[in-house]
C-alpha atoms as a PDB file:
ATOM      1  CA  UNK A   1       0.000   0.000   0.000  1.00  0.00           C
ATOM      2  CA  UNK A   2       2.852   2.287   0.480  1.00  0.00           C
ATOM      3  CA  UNK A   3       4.098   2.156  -3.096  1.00  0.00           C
ATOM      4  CA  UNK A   4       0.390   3.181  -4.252  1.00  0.00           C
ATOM      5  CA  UNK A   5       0.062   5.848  -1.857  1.00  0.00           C
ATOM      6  CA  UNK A   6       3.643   7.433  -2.977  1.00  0.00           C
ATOM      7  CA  UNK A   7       2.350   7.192  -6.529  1.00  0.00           C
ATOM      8  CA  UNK A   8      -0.838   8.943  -6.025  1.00  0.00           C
ATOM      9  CA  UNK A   9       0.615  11.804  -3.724  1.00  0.00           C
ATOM     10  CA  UNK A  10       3.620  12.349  -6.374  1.00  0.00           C
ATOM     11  CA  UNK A  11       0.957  12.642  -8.720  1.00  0.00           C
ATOM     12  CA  UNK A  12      -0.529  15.171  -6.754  1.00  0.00           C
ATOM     13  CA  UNK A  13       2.153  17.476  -5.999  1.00  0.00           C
ATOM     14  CA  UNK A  14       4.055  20.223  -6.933  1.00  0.00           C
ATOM     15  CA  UNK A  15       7.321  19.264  -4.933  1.00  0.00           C
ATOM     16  CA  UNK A  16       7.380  15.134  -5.134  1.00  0.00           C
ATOM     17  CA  UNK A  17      10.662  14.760  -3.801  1.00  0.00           C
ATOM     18  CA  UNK A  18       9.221  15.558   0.111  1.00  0.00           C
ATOM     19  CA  UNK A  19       6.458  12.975  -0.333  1.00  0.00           C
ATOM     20  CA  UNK A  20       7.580  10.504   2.440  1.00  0.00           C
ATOM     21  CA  UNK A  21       5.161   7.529   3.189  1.00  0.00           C
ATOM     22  CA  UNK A  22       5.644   5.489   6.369  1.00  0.00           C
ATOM     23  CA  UNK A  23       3.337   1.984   6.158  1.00  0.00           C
ATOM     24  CA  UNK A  24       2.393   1.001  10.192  1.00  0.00           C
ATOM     25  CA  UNK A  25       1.739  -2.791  10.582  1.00  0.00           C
ATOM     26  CA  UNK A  26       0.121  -4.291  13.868  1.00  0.00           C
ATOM     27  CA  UNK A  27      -1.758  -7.439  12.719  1.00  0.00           C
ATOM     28  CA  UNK A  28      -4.627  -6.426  10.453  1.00  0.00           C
ATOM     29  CA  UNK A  29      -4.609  -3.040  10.981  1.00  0.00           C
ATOM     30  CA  UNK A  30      -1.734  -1.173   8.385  1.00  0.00           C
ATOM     31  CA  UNK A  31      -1.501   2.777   8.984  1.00  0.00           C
ATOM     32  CA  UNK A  32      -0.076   4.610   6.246  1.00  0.00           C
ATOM     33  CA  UNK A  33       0.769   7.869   7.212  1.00  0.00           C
ATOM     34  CA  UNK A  34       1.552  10.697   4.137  1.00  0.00           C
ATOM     35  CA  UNK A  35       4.098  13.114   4.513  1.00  0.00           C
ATOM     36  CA  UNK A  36       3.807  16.256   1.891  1.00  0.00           C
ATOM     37  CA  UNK A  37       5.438  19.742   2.344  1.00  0.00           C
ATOM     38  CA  UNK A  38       3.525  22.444   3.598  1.00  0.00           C
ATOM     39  CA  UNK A  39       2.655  24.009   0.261  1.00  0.00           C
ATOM     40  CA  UNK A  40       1.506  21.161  -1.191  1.00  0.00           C
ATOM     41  CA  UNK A  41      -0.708  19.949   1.559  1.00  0.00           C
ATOM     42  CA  UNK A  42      -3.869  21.882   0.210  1.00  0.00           C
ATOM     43  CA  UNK A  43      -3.752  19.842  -3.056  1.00  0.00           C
ATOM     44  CA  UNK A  44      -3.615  16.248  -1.333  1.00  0.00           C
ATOM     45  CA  UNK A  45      -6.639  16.869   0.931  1.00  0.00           C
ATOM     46  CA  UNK A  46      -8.789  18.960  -1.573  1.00  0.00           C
ATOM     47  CA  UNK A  47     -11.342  21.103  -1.302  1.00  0.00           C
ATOM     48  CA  UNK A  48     -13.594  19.795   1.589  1.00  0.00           C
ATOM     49  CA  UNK A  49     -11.364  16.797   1.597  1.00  0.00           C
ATOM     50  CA  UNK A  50     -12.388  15.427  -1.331  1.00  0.00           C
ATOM     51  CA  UNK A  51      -8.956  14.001  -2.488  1.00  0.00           C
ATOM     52  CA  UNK A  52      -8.133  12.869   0.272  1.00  0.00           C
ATOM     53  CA  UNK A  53     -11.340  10.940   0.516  1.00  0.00           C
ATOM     54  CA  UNK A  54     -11.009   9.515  -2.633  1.00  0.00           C
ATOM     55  CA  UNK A  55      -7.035   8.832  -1.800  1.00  0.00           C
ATOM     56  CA  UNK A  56      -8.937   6.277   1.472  1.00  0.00           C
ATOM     57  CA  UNK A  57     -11.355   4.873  -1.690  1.00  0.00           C
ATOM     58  CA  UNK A  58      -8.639   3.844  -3.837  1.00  0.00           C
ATOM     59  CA  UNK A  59      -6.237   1.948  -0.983  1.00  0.00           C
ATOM     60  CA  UNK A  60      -9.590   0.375   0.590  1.00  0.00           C
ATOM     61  CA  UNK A  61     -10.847  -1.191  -2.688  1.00  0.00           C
ATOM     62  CA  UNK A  62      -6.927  -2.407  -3.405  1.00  0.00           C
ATOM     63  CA  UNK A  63      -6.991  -4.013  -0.224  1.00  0.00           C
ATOM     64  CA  UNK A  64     -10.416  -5.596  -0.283  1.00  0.00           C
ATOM     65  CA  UNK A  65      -8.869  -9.002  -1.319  1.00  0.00           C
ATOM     66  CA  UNK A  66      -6.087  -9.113   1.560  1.00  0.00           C
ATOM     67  CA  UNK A  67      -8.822  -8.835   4.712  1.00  0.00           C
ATOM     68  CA  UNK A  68      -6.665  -6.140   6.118  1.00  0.00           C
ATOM     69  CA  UNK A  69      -7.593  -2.431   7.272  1.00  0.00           C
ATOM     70  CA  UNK A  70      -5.993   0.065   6.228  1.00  0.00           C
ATOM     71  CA  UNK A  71      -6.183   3.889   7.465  1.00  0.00           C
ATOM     72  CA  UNK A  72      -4.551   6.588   5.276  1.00  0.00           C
ATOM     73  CA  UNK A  73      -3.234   9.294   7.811  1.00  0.00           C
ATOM     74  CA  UNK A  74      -2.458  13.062   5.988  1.00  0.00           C
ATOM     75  CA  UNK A  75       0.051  14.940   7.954  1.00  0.00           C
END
């Protein structure tokens, strides 16, 4: 999930060299948390989060197969 996170956010961004994704594991539960600079942080989350919404859709449907959780932390 890490690698598809880093792709979307570098797709995102102005600056993709400060993306920095950290993946979390603790049985079934993965926490990815997504690093952008401060610039670019407007354009990950979107306008009433909408992006960042739809960033949550994308790794939740990837991972439907694998029975894990997955939460997409923005910071």
């Amino acid at each position: 999930m890490k690698e598809l996170v880093e792709v979307i956010a570098k797709a995102l961004v102005d600056n993709p060299d400060e993306v920095v994704v950290e993946e979390k594991t603790e049985g079934k539960n993965v926490t990815v948390n997504l690093h952008v600079a401060a610039t670019d942080m407007g354009k990950v989350i979107g306008k009433q989060g909408r992006i960042a919404k739809a960033i949550r859709t994308v790794v939740k449907a990837a991972t439907s197969n694998d029975n894990k959780r997955v939460d997409v932390e923005i910071g």
